[in-house]
Protein backbone atom coordinates (compact mmCIF):
# COMPACT_ATOMS: atom_id res chain seq x y z
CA UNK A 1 63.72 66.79 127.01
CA UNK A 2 61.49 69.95 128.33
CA UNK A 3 62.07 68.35 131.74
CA UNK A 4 65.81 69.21 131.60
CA UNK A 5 66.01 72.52 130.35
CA UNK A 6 69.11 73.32 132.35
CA UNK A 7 69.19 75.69 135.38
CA UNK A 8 66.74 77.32 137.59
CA UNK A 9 64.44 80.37 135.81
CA UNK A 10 65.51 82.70 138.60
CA UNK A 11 69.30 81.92 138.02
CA UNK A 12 68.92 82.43 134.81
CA UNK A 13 67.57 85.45 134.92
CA UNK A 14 70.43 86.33 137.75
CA UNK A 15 72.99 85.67 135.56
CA UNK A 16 71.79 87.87 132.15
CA UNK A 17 71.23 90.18 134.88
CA UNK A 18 74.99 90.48 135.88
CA UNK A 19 75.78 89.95 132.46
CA UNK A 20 74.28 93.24 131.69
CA UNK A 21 75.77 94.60 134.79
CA UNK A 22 79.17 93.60 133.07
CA UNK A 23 78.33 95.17 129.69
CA UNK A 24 77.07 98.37 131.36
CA UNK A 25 80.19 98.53 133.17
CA UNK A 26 82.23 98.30 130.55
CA UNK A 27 80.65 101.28 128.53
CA UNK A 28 81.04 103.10 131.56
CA UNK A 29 84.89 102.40 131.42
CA UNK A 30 84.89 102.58 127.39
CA UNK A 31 83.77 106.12 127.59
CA UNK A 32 86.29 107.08 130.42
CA UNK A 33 89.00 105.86 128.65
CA UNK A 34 87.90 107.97 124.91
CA UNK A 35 87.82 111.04 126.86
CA UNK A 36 91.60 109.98 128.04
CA UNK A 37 92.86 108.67 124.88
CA UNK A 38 90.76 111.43 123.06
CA UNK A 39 92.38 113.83 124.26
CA UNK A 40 96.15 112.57 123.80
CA UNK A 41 96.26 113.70 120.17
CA UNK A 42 95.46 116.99 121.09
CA UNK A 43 98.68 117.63 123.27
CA UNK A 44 100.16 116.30 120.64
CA UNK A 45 98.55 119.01 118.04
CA UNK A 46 99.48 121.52 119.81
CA UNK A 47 103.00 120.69 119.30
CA UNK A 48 102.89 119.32 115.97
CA UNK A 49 99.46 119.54 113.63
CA UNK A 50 100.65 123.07 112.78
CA UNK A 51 101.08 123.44 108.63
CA UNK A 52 105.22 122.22 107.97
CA UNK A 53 106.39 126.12 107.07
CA UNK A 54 107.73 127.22 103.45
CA UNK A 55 111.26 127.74 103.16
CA UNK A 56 112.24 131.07 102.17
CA UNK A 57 112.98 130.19 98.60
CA UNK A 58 109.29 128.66 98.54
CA UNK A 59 107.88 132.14 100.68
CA UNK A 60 109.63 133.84 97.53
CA UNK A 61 108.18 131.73 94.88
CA UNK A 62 104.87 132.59 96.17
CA UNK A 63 105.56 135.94 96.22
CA UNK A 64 106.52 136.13 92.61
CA UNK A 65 103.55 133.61 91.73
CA UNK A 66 101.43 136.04 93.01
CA UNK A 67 102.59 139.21 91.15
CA UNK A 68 102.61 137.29 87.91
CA UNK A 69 98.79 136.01 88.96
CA UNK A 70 97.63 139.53 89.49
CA UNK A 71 99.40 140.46 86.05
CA UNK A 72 98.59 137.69 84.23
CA UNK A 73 94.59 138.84 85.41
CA UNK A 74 95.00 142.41 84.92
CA UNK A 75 96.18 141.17 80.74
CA UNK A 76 93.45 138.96 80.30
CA UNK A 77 91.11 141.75 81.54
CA UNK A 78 92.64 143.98 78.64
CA UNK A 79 92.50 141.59 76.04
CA UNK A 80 88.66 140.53 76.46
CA UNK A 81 88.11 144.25 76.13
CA UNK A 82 90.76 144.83 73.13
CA UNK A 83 89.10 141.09 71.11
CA UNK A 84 85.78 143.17 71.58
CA UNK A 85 86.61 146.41 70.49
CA UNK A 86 88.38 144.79 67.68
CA UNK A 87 85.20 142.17 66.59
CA UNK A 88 83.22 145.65 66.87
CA UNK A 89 86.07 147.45 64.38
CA UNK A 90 86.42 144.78 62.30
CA UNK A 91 82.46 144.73 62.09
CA UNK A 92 82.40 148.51 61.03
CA UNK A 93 85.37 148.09 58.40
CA UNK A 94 83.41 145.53 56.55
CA UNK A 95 80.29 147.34 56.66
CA UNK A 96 82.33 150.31 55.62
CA UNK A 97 84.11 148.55 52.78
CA UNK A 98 80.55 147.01 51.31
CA UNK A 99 79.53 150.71 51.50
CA UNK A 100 82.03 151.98 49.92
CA UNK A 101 81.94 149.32 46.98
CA UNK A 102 78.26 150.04 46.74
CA UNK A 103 78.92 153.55 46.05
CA UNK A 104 81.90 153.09 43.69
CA UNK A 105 79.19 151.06 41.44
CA UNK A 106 77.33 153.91 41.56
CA UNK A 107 79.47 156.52 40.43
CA UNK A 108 80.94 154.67 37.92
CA UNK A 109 77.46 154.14 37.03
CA UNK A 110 76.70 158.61 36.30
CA UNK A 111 80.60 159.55 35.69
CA UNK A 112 79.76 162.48 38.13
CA UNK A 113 83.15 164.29 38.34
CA UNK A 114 81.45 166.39 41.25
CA UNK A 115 81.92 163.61 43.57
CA UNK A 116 85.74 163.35 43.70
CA UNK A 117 85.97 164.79 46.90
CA UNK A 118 83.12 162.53 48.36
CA UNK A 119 85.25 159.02 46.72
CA UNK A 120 88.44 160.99 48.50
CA UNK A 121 86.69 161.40 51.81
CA UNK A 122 85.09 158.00 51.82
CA UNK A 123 88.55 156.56 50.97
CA UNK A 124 90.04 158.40 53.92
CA UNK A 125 87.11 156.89 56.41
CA UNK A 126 87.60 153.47 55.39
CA UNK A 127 91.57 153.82 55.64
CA UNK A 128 91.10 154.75 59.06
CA UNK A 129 88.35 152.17 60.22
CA UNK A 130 91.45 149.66 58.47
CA UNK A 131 93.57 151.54 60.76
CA UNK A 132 91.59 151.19 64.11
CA UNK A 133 91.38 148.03 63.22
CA UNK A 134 95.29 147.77 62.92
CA UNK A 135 96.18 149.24 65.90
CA UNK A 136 93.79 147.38 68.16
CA UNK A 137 95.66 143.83 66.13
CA UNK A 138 98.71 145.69 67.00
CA UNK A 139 97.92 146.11 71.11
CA UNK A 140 96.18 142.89 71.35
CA UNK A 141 99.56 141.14 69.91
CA UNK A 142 101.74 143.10 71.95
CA UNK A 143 99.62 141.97 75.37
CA UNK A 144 99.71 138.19 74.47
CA UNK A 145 103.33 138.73 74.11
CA UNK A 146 103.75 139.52 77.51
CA UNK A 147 101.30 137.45 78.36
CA UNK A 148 103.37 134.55 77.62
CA UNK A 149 106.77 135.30 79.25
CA UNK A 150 104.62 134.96 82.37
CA UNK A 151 103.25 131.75 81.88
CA UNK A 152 106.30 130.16 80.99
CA UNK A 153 107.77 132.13 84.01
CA UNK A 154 105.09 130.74 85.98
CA UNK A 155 105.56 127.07 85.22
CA UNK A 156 109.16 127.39 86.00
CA UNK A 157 108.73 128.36 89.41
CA UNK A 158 105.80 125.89 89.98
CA UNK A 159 108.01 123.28 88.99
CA UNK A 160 110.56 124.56 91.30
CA UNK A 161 108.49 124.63 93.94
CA UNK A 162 107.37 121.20 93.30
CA UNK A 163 111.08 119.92 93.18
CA UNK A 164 111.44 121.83 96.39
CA UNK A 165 108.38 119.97 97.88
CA UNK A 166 109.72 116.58 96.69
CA UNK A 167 112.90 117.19 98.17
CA UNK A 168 111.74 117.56 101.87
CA UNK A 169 108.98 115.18 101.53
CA UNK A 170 111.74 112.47 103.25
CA UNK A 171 112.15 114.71 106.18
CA UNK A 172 108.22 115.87 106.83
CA UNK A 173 107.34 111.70 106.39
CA UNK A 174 109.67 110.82 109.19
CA UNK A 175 108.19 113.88 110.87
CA UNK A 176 104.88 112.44 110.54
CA UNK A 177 105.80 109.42 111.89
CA UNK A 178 107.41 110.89 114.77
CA UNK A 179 104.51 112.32 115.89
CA UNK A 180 102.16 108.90 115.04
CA UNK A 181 104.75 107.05 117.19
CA UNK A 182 104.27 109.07 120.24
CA UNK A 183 101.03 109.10 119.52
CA UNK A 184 101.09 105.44 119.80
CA UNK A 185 103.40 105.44 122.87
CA UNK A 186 101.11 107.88 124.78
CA UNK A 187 97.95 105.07 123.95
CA UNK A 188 99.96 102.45 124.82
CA UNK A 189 100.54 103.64 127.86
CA UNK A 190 97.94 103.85 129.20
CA UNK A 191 95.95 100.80 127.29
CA UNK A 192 99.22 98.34 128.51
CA UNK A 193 98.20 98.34 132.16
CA UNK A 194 94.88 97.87 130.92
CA UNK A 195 95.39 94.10 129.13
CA UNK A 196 97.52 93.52 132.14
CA UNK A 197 95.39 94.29 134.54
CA UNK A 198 92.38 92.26 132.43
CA UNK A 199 94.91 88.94 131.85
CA UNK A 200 95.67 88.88 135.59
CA UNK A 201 91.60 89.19 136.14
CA UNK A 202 90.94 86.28 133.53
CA UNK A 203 93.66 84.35 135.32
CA UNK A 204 92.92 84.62 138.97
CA UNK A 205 89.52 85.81 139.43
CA UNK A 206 87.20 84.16 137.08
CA UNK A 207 85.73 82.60 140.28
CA UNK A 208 85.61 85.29 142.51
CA UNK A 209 81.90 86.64 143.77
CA UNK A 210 83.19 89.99 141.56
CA UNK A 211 83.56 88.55 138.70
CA UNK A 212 80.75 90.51 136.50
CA UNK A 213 82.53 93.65 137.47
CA UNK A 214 85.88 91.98 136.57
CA UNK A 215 84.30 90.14 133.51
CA UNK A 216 83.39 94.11 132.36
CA UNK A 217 87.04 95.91 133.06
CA UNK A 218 87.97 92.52 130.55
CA UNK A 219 85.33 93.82 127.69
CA UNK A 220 86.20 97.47 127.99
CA UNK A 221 90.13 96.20 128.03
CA UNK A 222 89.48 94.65 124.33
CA UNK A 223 87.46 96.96 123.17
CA UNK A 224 89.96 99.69 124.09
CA UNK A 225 92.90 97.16 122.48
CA UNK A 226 91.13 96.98 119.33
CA UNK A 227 89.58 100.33 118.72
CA UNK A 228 92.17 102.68 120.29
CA UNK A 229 95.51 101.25 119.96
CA UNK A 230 95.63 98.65 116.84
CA UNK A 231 94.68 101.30 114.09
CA UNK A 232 97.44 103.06 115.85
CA UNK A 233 100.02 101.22 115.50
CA UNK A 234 103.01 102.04 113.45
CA UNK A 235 103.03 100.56 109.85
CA UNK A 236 106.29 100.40 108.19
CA UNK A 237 104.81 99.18 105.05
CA UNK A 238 102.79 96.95 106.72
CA UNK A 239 105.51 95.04 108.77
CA UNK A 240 104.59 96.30 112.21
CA UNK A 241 101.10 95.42 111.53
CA UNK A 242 101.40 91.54 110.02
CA UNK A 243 103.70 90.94 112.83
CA UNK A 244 102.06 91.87 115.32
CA UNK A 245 99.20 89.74 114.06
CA UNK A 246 101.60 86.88 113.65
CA UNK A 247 102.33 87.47 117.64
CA UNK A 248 98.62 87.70 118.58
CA UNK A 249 97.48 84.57 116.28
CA UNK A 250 100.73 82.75 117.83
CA UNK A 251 99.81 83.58 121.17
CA UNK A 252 95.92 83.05 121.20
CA UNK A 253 97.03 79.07 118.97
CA UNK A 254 99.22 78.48 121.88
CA UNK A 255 96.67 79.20 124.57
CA UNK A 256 94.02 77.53 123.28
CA UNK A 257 96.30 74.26 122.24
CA UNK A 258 97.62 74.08 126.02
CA UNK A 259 94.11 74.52 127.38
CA UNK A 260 92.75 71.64 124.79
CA UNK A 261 95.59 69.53 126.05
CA UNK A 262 94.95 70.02 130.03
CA UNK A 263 91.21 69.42 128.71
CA UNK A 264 91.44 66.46 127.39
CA UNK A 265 93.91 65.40 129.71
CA UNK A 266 91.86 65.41 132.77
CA UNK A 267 88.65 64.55 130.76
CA UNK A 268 90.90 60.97 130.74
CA UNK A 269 91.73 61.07 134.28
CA UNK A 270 88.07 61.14 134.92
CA UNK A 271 86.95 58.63 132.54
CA UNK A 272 89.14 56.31 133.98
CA UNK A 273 87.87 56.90 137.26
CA UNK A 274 84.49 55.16 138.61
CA UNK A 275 81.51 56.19 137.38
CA UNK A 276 80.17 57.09 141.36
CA UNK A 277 83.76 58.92 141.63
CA UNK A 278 82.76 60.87 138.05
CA UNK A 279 79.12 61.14 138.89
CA UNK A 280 80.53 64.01 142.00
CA UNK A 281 82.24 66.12 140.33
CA UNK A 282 79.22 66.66 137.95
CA UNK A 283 76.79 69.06 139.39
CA UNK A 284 72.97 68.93 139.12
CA UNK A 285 72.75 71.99 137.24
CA UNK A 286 75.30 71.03 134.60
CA UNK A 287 73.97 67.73 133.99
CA UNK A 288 70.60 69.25 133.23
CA UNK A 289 72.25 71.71 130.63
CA UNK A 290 74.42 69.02 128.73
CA UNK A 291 71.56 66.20 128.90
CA UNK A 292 68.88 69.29 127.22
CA UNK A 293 71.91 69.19 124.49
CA UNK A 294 71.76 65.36 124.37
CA UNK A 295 75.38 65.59 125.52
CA UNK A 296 76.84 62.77 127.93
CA UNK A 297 77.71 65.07 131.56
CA UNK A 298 80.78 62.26 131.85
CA UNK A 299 82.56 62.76 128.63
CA UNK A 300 80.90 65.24 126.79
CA UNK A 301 80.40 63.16 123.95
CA UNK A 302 77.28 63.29 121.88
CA UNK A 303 74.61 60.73 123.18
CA UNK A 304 74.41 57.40 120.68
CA UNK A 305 71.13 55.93 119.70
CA UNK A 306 70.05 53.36 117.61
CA UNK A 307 66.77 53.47 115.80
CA UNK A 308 63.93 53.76 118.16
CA UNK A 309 66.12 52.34 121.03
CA UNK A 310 66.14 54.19 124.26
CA UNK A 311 70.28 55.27 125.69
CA UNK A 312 70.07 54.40 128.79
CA UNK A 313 74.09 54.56 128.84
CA UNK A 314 76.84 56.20 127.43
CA UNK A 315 78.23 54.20 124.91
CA UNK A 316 81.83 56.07 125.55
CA UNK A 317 82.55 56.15 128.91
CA UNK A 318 79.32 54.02 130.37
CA UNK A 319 77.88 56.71 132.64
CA UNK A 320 74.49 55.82 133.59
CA UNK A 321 72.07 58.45 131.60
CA UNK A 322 68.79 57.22 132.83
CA UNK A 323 67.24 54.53 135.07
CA UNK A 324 63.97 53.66 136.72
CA UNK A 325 62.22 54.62 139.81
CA UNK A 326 62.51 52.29 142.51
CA UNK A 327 58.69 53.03 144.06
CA UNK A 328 57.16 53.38 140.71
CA UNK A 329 59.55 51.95 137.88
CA UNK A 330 59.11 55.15 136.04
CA UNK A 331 62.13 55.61 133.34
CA UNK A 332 63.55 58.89 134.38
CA UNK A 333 66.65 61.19 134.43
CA UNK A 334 69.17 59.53 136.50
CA UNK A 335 70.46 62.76 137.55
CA UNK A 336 66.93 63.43 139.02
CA UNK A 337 67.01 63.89 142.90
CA UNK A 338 62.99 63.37 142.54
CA UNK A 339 60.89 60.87 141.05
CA UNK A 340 58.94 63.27 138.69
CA UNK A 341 56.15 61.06 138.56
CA UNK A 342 55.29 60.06 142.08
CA UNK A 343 58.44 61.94 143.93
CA UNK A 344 60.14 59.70 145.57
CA UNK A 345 63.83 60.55 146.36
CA UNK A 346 66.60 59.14 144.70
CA UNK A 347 68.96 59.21 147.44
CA UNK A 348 66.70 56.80 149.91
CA UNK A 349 65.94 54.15 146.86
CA UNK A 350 67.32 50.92 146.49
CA UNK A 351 70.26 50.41 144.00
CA UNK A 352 68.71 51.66 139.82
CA UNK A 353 67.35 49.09 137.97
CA UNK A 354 67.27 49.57 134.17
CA UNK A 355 64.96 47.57 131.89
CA UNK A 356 66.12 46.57 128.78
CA UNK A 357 63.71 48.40 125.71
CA UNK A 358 61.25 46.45 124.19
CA UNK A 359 61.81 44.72 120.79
């Protein structure tokens, strides 16, 4: 089957040529069109990306959130300093009391009477380290006292301002979708002409000389289909989307059912015709291609053998696959124009015989 590889190398090469003509075409449109549809949300943030403003009650609430912040900070500043003059205090009373019992045991120890004055005035220092250490429990109480009123004030407006929040979250939704509709509008109008233009191109002019140039306005009409408008498009919960899909899937089953239909159809109004009448309308080029894929160029049925026992015909529709060579009897193609072993034409020989295989 190396003999039949299908086309000509030169054709070939023609056609992955325009091919990438097509492909490089259709970037070139591709890119136009993102600096176009790029560009459409940011009219539309101009208009409407700004930050949905605060009611005045919320502007308020911030207000007061903020003075209570600043309060709350300027209290826990004071306290830090207050627990650490207090550790310190409470540090010196106990050294002062362990002192002072040290010294007791001591005097009772002698009976001194001399040292009344020193037990008064050592009394009188540890009173007042007791005291310090009083008044700093006193101001340290007295600051997480109104420390709390302003956390409890502070969760009450938060809360408020949450409520407030969940109260115009219906209105700043629809909003949102607002804008993602005309968003969607504004694509849509300009990728609608697009498909059209591309399904009137696939319809009418997949034979014209143009078509690689056509074939890439068709790519960059997908691509711009599937990358700029269907993440696009409007949700509802999903509804939008799973129709539309529904549509598409409906649409694309339908096409390809009518086209298998018309297929098949005409593949039996050719069967039934002769097989010289059949053997026109297939061209040299495609016979080479489908007989490389051991496919019959009649029917396009898969080519039947048996064992080791050469298919000279189609077993489904009878075409003639290969024959012999009048001037040499070489088996060959019969969709050959030349002998390829001594060249004769096969126009200008005598009607194909076909010898049966050997046993």
């Amino acid at each position: 089957m190396d003999l039949v590889k299908g086309v000509r190398v030169p054709e070939r090469a023609y056609r992955i040529v325009l091919w990438l003509v097509s492909i490089v075409f259709a970037g070139f449109i591709i890119g136009l069109g993102n600096l176009v549809i790029g560009d459409l949300p940011i009219v539309e943030q101009q208009s409407y990306s700004k930050p949905f403003a605060r009611t005045p009650e919320q502007v308020r609430i911030d207000g007061e959130l903020r003075a209570i912040a600043a309060r709350t900070g300027q209290i826990d500043d004071r306290l830090e300093i207050d627990r650490l003059q207090l550790d310190q205090a409470q540090k010196a009373s106990t050294n002062g009391r362990d002192t002072f019992r040290a010294w007791i045991e001591t005097r009772t120890a002698t009976t001194n009477p001399g040292q009344d004055a020193e037990l008064l005035a050592r009394t009188r220092e540890l009173e007042q380290l007791k005291a310090n250490e009083r008044e700093l429990e006193t101001t340290i109480a007295a600051l997480e006292n109104e420390r709390l009123p302003l956390e409890q004030k502070a969760s009450a407006l938060r809360t408020r301002d949450s409520q407030i929040e969940q109260n115009a979250a219906p209105a700043r939704e629809r909003a949102m979708f607002w804008r993602e509709l005309r968003i969607f509008g504004l694509r849509l109008l300009i990728t609608l002409p697009m498909l059209a233009a591309a399904t009137w191109l696939v319809v009418k002019k997949r034979q014209s000389d143009h078509w690689p140039l056509a074939r890439g306005f068709v790519l960059a009409a997908v691509f711009v289909f599937f990358v700029e408008l269907v993440p696009y498009l409007p949700s509802y919960g999903g509804y939008v989307r799973y129709a539309v899909g529904i549509l598409l899937t409906f649409a694309a089953g339908h096409f390809l059912i009518k086209n298998m239909r018309v297929y098949l159809a005409r593949r039996q109004e050719v069967e039934a015709q002769a097989e010289e009448e059949r053997r026109r309308h297939v061209t040299h080029d495609e016979a080479f291609k489908k007989m490389a894929a051991k496919v019959c160029p009649g029917c396009d049925r898969p080519i039947a053998t048996t064992g080791e026992a050469e298919s000279n015909f189609c077993v489904h529709c009878g075409m003639t696959l290969f024959d012999h060579c009048r001037q040499c009897d070489a088996r060959k193609m019969a969709f050959f124009r030349y002998c390829m072993t001594c060249g004769t034409p096969a126009e200008t020989s005598a009607p194909a015989k076909v010898q049966p295989a050997p046993a």
